[in-house]
C-alpha atoms as a PDB file:
ATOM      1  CA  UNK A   1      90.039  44.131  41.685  1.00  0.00           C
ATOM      2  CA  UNK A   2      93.514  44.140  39.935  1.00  0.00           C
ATOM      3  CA  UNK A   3      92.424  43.362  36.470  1.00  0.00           C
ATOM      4  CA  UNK A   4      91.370  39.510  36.806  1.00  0.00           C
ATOM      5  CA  UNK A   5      88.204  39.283  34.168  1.00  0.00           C
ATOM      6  CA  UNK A   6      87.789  35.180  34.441  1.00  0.00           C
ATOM      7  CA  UNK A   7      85.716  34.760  37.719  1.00  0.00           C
ATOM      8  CA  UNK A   8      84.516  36.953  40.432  1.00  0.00           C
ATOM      9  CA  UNK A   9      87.124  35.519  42.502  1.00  0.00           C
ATOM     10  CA  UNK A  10      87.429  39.161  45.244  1.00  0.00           C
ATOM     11  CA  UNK A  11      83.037  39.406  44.685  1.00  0.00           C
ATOM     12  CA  UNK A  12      82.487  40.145  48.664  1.00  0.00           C
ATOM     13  CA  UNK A  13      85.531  42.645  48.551  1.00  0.00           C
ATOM     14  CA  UNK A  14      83.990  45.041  45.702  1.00  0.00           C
ATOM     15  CA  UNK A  15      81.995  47.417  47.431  1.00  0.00           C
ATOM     16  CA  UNK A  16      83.574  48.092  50.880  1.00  0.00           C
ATOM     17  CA  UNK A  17      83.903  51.568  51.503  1.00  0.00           C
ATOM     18  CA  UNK A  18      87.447  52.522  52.529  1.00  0.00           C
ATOM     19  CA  UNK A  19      89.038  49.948  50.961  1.00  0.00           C
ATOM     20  CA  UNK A  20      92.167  50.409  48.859  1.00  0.00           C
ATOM     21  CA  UNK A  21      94.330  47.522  46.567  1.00  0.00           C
ATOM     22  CA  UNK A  22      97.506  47.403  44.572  1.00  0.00           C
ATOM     23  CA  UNK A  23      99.403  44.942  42.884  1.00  0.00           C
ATOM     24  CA  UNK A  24     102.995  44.699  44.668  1.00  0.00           C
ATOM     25  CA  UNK A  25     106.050  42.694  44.442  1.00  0.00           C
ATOM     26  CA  UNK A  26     107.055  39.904  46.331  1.00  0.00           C
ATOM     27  CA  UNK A  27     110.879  39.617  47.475  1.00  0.00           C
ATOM     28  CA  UNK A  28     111.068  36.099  47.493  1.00  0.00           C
ATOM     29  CA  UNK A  29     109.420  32.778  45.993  1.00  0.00           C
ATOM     30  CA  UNK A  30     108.890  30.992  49.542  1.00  0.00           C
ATOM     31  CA  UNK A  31     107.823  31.876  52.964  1.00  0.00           C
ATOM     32  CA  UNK A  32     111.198  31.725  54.464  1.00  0.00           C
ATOM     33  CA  UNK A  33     112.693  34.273  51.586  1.00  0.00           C
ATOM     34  CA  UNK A  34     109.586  36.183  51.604  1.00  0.00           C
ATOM     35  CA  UNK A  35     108.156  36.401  55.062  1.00  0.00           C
ATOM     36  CA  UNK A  36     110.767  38.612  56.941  1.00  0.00           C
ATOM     37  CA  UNK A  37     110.412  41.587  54.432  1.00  0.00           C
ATOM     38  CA  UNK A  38     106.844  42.173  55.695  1.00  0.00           C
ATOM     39  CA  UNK A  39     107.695  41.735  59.429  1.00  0.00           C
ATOM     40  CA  UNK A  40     110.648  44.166  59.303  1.00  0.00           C
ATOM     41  CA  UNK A  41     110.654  45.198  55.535  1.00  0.00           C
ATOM     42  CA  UNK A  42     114.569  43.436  55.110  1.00  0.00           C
ATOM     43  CA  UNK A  43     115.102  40.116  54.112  1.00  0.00           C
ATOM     44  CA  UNK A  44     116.106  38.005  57.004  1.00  0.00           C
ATOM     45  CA  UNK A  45     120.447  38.084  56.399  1.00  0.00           C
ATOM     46  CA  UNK A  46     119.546  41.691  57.179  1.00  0.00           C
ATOM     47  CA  UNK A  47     116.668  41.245  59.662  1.00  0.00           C
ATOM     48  CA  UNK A  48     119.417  39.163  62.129  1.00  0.00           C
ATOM     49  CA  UNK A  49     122.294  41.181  61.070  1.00  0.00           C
ATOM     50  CA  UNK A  50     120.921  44.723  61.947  1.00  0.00           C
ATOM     51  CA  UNK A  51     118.609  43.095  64.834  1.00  0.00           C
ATOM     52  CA  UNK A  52     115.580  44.887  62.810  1.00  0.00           C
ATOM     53  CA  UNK A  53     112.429  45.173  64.987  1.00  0.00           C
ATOM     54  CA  UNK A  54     109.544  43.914  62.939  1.00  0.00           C
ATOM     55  CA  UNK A  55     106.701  46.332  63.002  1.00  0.00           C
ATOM     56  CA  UNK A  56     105.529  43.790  66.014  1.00  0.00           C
ATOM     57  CA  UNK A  57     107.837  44.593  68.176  1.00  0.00           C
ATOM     58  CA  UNK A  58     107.441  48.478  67.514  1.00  0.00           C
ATOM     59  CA  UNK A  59     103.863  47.720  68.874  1.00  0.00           C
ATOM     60  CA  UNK A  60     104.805  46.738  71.735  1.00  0.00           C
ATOM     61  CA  UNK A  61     107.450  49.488  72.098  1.00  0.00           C
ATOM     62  CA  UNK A  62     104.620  52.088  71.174  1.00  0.00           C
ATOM     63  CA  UNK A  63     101.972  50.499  74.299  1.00  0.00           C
ATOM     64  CA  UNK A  64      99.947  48.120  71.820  1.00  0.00           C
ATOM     65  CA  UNK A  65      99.203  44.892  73.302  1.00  0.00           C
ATOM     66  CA  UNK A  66     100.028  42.651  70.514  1.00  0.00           C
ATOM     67  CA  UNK A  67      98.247  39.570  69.598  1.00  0.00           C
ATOM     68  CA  UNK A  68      99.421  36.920  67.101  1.00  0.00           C
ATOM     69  CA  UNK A  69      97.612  34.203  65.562  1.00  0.00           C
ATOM     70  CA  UNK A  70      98.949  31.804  63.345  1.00  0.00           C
ATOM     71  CA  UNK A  71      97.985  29.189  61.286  1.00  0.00           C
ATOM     72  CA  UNK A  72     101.167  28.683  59.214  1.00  0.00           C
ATOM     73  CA  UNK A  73     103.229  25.651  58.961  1.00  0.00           C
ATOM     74  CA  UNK A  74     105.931  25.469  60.555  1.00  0.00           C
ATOM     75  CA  UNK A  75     109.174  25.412  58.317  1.00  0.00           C
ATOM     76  CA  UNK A  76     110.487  22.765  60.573  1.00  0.00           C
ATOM     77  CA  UNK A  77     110.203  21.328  64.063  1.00  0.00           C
ATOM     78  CA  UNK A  78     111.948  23.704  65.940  1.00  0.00           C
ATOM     79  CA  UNK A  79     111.457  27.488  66.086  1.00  0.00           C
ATOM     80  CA  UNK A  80     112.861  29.086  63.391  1.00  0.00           C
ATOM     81  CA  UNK A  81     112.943  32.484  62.383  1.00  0.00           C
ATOM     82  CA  UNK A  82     109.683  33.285  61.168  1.00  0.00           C
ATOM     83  CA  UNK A  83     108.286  32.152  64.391  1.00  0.00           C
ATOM     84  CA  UNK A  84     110.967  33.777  66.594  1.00  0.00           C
ATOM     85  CA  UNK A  85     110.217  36.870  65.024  1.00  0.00           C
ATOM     86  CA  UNK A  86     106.199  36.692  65.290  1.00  0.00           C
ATOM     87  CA  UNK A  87     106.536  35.078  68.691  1.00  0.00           C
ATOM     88  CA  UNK A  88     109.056  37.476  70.480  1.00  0.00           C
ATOM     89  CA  UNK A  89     106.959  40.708  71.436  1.00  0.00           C
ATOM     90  CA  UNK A  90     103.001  39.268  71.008  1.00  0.00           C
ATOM     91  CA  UNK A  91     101.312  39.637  74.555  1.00  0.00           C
ATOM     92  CA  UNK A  92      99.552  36.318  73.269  1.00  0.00           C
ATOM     93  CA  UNK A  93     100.838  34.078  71.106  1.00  0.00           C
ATOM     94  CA  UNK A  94      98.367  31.381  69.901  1.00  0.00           C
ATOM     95  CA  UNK A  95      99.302  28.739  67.419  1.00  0.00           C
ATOM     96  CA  UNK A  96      95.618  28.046  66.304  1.00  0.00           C
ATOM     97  CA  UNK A  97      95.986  25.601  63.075  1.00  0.00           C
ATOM     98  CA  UNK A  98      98.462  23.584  61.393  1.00  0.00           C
ATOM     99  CA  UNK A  99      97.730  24.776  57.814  1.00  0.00           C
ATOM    100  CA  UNK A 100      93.840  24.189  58.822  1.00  0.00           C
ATOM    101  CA  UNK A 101      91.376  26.381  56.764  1.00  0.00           C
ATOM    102  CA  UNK A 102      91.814  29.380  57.326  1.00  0.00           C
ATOM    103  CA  UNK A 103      88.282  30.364  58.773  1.00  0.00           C
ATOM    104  CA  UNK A 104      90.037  28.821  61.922  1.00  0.00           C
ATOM    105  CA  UNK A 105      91.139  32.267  63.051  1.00  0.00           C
ATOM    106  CA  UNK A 106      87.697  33.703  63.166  1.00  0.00           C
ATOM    107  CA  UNK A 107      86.670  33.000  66.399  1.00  0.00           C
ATOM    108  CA  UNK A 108      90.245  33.879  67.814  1.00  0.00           C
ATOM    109  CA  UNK A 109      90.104  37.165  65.914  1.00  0.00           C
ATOM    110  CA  UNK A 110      86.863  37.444  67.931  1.00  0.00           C
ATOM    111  CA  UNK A 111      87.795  36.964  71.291  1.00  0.00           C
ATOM    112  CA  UNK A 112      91.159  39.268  70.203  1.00  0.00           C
ATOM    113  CA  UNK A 113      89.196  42.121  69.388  1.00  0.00           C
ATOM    114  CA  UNK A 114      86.662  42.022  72.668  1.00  0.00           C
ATOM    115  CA  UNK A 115      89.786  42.427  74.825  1.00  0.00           C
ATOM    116  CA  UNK A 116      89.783  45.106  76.829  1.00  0.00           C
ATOM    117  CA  UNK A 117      92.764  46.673  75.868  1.00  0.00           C
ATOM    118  CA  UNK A 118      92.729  50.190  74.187  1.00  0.00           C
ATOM    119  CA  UNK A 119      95.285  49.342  71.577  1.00  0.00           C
ATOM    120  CA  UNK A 120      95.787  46.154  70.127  1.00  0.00           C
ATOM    121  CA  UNK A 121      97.941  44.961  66.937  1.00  0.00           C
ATOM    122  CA  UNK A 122      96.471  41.574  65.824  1.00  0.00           C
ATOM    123  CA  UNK A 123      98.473  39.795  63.575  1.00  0.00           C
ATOM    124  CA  UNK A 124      96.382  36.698  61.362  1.00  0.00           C
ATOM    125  CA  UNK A 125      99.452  34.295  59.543  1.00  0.00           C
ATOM    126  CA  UNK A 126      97.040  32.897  57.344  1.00  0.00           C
ATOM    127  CA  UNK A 127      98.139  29.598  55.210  1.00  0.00           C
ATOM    128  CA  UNK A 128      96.655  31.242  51.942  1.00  0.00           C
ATOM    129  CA  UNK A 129      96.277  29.277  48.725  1.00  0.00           C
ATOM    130  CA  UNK A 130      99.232  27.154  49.259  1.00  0.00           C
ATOM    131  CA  UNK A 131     100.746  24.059  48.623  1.00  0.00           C
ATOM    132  CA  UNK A 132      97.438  22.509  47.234  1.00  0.00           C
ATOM    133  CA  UNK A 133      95.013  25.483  46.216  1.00  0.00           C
ATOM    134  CA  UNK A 134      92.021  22.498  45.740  1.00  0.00           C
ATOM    135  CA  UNK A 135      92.488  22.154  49.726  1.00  0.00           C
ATOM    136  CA  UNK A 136      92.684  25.406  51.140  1.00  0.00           C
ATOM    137  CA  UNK A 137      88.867  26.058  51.397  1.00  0.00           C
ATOM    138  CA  UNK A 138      85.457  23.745  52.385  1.00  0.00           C
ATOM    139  CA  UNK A 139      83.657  22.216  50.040  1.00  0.00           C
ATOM    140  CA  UNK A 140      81.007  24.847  51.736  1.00  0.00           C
ATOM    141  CA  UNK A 141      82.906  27.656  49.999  1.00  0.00           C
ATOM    142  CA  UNK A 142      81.524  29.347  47.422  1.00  0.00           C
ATOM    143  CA  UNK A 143      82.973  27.271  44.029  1.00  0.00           C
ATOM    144  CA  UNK A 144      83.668  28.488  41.186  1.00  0.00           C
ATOM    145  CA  UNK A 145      85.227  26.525  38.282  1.00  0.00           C
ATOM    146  CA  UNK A 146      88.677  26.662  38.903  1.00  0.00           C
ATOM    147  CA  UNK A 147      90.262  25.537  42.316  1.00  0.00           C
ATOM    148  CA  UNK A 148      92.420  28.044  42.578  1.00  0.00           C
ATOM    149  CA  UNK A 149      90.001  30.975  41.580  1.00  0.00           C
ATOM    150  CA  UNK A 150      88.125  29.139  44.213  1.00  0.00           C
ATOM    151  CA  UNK A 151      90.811  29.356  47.358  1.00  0.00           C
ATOM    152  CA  UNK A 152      91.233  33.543  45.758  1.00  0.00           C
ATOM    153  CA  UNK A 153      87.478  33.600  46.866  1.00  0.00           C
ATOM    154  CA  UNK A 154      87.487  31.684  49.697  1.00  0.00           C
ATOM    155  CA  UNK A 155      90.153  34.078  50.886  1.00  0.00           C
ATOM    156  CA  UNK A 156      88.495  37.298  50.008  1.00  0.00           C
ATOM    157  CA  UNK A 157      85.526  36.150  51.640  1.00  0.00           C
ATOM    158  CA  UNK A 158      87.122  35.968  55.075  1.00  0.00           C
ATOM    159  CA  UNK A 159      89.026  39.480  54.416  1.00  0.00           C
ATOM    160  CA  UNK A 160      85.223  40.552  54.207  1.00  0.00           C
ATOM    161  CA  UNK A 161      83.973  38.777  56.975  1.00  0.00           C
ATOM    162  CA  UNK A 162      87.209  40.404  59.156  1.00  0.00           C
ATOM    163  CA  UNK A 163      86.704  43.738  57.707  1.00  0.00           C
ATOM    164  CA  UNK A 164      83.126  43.730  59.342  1.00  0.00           C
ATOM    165  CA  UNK A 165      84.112  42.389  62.394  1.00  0.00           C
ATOM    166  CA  UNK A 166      86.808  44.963  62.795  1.00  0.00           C
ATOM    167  CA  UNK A 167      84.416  48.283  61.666  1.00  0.00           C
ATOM    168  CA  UNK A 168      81.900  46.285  64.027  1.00  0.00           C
ATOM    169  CA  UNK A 169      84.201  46.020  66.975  1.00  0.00           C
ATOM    170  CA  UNK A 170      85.771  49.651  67.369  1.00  0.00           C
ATOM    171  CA  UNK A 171      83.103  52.395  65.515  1.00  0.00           C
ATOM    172  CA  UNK A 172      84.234  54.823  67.662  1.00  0.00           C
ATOM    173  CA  UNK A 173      88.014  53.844  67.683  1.00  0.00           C
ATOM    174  CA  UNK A 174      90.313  53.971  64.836  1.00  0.00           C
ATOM    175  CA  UNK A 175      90.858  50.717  62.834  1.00  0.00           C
ATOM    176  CA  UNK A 176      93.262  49.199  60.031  1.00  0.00           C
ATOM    177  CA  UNK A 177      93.317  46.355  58.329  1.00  0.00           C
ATOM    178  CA  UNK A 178      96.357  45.400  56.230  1.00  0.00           C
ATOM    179  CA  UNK A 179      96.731  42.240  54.248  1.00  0.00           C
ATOM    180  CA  UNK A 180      99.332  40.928  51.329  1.00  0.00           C
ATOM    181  CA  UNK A 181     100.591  37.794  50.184  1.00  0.00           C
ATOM    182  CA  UNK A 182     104.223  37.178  51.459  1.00  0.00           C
ATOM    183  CA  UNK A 183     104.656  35.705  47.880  1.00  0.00           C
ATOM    184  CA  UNK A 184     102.389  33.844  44.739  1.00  0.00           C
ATOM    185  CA  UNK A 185     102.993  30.504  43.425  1.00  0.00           C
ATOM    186  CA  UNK A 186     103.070  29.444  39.489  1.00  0.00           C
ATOM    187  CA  UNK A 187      99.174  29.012  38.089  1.00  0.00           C
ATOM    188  CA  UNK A 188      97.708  27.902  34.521  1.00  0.00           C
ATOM    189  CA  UNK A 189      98.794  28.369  31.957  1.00  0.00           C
ATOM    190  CA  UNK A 190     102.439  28.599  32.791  1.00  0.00           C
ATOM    191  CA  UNK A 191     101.949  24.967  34.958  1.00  0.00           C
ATOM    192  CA  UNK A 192      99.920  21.989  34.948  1.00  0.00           C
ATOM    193  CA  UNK A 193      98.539  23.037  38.822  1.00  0.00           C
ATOM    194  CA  UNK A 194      99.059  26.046  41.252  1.00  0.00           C
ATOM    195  CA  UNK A 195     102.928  25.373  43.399  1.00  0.00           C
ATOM    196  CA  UNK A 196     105.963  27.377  43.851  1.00  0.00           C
ATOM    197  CA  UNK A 197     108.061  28.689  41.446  1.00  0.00           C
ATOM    198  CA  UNK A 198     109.037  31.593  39.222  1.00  0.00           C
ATOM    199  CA  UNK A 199     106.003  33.420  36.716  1.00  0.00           C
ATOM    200  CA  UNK A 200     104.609  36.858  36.452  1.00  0.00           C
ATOM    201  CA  UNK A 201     102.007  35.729  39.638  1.00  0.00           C
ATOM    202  CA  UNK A 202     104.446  34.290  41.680  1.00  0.00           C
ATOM    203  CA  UNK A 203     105.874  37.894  41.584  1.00  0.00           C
ATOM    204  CA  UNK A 204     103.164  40.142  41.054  1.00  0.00           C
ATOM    205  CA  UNK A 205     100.854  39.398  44.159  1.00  0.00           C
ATOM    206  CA  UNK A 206      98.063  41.900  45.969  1.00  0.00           C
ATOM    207  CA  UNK A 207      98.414  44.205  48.839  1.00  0.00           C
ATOM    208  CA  UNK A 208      94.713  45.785  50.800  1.00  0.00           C
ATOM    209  CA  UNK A 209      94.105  48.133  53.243  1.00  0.00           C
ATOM    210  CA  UNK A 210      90.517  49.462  54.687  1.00  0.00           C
ATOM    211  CA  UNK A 211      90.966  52.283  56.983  1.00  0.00           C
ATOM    212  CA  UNK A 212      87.203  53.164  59.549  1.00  0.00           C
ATOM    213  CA  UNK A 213      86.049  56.570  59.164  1.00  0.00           C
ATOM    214  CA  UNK A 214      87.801  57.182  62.262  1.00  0.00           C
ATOM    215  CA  UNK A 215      90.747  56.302  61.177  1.00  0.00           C
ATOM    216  CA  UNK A 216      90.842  58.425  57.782  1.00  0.00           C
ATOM    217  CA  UNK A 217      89.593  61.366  59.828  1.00  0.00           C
ATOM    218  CA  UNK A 218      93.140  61.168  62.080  1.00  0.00           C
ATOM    219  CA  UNK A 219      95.119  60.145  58.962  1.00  0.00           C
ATOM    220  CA  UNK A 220      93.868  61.323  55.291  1.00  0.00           C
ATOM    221  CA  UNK A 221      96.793  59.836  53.915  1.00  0.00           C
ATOM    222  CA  UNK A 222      97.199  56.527  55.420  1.00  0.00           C
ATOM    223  CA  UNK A 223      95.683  55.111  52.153  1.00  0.00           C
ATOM    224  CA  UNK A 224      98.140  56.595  50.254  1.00  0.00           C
ATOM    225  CA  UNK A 225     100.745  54.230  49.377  1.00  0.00           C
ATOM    226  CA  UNK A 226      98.333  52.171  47.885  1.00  0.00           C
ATOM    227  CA  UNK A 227      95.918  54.576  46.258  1.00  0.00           C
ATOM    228  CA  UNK A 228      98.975  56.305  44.133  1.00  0.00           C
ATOM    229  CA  UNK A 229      99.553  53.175  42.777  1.00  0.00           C
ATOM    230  CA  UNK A 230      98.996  52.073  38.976  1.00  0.00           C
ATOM    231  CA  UNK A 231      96.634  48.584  39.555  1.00  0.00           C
ATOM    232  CA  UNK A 232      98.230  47.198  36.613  1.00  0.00           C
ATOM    233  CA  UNK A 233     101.707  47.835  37.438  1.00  0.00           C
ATOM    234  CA  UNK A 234     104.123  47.118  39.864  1.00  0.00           C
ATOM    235  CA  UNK A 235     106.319  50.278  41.481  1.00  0.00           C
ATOM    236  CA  UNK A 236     106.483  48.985  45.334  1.00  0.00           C
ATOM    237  CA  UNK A 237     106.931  45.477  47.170  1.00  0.00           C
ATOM    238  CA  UNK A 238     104.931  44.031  49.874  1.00  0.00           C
ATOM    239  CA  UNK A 239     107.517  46.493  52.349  1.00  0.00           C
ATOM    240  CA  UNK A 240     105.043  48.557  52.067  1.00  0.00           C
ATOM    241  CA  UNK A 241     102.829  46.768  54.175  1.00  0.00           C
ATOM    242  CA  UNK A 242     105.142  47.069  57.361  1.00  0.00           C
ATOM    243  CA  UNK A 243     105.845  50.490  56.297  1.00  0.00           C
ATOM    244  CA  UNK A 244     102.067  51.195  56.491  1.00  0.00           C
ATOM    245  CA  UNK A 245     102.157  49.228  59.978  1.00  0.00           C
ATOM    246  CA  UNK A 246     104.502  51.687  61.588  1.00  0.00           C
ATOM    247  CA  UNK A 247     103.436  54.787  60.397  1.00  0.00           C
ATOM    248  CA  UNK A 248     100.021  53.579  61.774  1.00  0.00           C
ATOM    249  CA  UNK A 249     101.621  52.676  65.013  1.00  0.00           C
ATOM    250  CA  UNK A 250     102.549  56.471  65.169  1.00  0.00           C
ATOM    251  CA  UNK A 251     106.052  56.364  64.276  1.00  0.00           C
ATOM    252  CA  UNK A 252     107.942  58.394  61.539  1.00  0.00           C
ATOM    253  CA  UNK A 253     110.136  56.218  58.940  1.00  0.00           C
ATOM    254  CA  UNK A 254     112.669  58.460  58.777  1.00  0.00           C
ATOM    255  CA  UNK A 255     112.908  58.106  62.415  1.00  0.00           C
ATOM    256  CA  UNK A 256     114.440  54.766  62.433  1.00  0.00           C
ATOM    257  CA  UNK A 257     117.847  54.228  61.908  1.00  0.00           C
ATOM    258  CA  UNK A 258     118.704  53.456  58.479  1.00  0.00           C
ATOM    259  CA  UNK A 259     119.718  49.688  58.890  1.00  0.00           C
ATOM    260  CA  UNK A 260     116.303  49.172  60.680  1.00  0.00           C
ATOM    261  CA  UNK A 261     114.204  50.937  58.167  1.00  0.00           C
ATOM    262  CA  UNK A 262     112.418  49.164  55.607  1.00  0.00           C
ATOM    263  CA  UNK A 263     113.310  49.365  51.895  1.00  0.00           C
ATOM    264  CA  UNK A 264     111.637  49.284  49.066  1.00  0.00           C
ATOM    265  CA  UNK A 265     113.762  46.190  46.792  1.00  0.00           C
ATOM    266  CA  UNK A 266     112.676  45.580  43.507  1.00  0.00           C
ATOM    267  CA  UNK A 267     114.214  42.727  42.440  1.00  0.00           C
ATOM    268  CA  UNK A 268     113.774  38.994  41.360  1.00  0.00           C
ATOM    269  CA  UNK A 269     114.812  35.857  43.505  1.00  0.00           C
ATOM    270  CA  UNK A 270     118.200  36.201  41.874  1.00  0.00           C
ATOM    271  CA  UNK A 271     118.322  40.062  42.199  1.00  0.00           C
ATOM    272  CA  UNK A 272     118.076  41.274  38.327  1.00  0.00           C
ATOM    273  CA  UNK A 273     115.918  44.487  38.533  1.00  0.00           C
ATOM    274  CA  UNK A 274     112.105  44.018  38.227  1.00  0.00           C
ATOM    275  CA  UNK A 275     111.599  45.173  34.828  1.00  0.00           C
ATOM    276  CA  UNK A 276     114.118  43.592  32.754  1.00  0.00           C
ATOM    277  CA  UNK A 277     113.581  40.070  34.051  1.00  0.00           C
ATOM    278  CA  UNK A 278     109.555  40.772  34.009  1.00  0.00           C
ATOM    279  CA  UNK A 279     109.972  39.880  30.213  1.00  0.00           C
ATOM    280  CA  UNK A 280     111.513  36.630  30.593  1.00  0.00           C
ATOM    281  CA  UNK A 281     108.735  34.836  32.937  1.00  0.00           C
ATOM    282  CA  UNK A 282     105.847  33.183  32.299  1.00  0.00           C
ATOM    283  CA  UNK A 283     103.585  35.225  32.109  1.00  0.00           C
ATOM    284  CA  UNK A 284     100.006  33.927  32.345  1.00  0.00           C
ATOM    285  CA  UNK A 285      98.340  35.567  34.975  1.00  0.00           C
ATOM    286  CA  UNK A 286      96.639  34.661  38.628  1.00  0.00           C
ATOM    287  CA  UNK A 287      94.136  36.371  40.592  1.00  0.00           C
END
């Protein structure tokens, strides 16, 4: 959907109507550096500093009952930020897997969206493609000949499957789904296996959103961030996801106070600007 011509790896994603993708920036290498700019759209110095809410907690501000489910690892073995800051304003929290597959939200997604409430955030922390893309997905998945192209598939799959659960769940209601990777990890060519580190797809990583009918009716331009963008270039970050989130929610960005508001950083790991250090990685390409 961004360009990939080696394998079919986003096949179930093709033809969903509403459905908009763009190739982003990620604003760190790792979970920990990468994470907190999609919860609050500043890294997490800033996040703690400024006491940012993350678009969770502006939710719950705005009357959403907010439901988290999470399937990450945790960084260590007491709370640390990441799950402080997914943890502190869900209505439910529910720590579902341990880095398990992640079809293990499914039926939790389920029972999330029969609740009764009339406006609900759910929030999936999926484990992705990482550390080991050859185990992130069943041997049930479909396979295709490379294991990481495989896990890409195995993910997209499950964005499809969600997608029609949510359209199923709320015709009447609006809906949005938004989805990026926090960051990418190194693939073939530039390394011997898919793990962290610094290339071109480490970087360069996908951002979706599907909007209901509904939805686009109230909001023609909710799309819009994404649907302006170049697929095969990179002008935002993955702040644009919690950007989306809280205009969504109903709020204006300009709204929030500057130190809370998320911004837009285009930068490497070792902040040179995007472009120039573009050049100087790796730059065989992942899905």
């Amino acid at each position: 959907m961004l360009g990939y011509q080696q394998a079919p790896t986003n096949a179930s994603l093709q033809d969903i109507p509403g459905l908009q993708v763009a190739r982003v920036l990620a604003n760190g290498l790792n979970t920990a550096a990468a994470l907190p700019y999609v919860l609050t759209g500043l890294s997490a110095l800033d996040s703690v500093t400024h006491q940012a809410p993350s678009f969770i907690d502006l939710a719950q501000h705005a009357g959403y009952k907010t439901i988290v489910l999470n399937n990450s690892r945790y960084l260590r073995t007491g709370e640390d930020f990441l799950t402080h800051a997914l943890r502190r304003s869900a209505n439910v929290y529910l720590k579902v897997g341990d880095g398990d597959y992640d079809e293990v939200l499914t039926p939790a997604l389920q029972t999330a969206l029969q609740d009764p409430a009339p406006r609900k955030l759910i929030v999936l922390h999926t484990y992705g493609s990482h550390v080991t893309a050859a185990s992130r997905y069943p041997k049930t998945a479909h396979q295709l000949a490379d294991s990481y192209d495989t896990s890409i598939r195995y993910t997209s799959d499950l964005l499809a499957q969600w997608i029609q659960m949510l359209d199923a769940s709320s015709p009447q209601q609006s809906a949005l789904l938004l989805y990026a990777s926090d960051h990418g990890v190194v693939v073939p060519p530039c390394s011997g296996s898919s793990r962290s580190g610094g290339s071109l797809s480490s970087y360069e990583i996908p951002a979706l959103a599907w909007a209901n009918p509904v939805s686009l009716a109230q909001n023609a331009q909710l799309l819009t961030p994404l649907r302006q963008q170049d697929p095969a270039q990179v002008h935002i970050s993955n702040t644009v996801i919690p950007e989306m989130a809280i205009q969504a929610l109903g709020y204006s960005l300009q709204a929030l106070s500057p130190t809370h508001r998320p911004r837009q950083v285009l930068l490497d790991a070792e902040g040179h600007p995007w472009e120039h250090s573009k050049a100087q990685l790796c730059q065989g390409q992942g899905t």
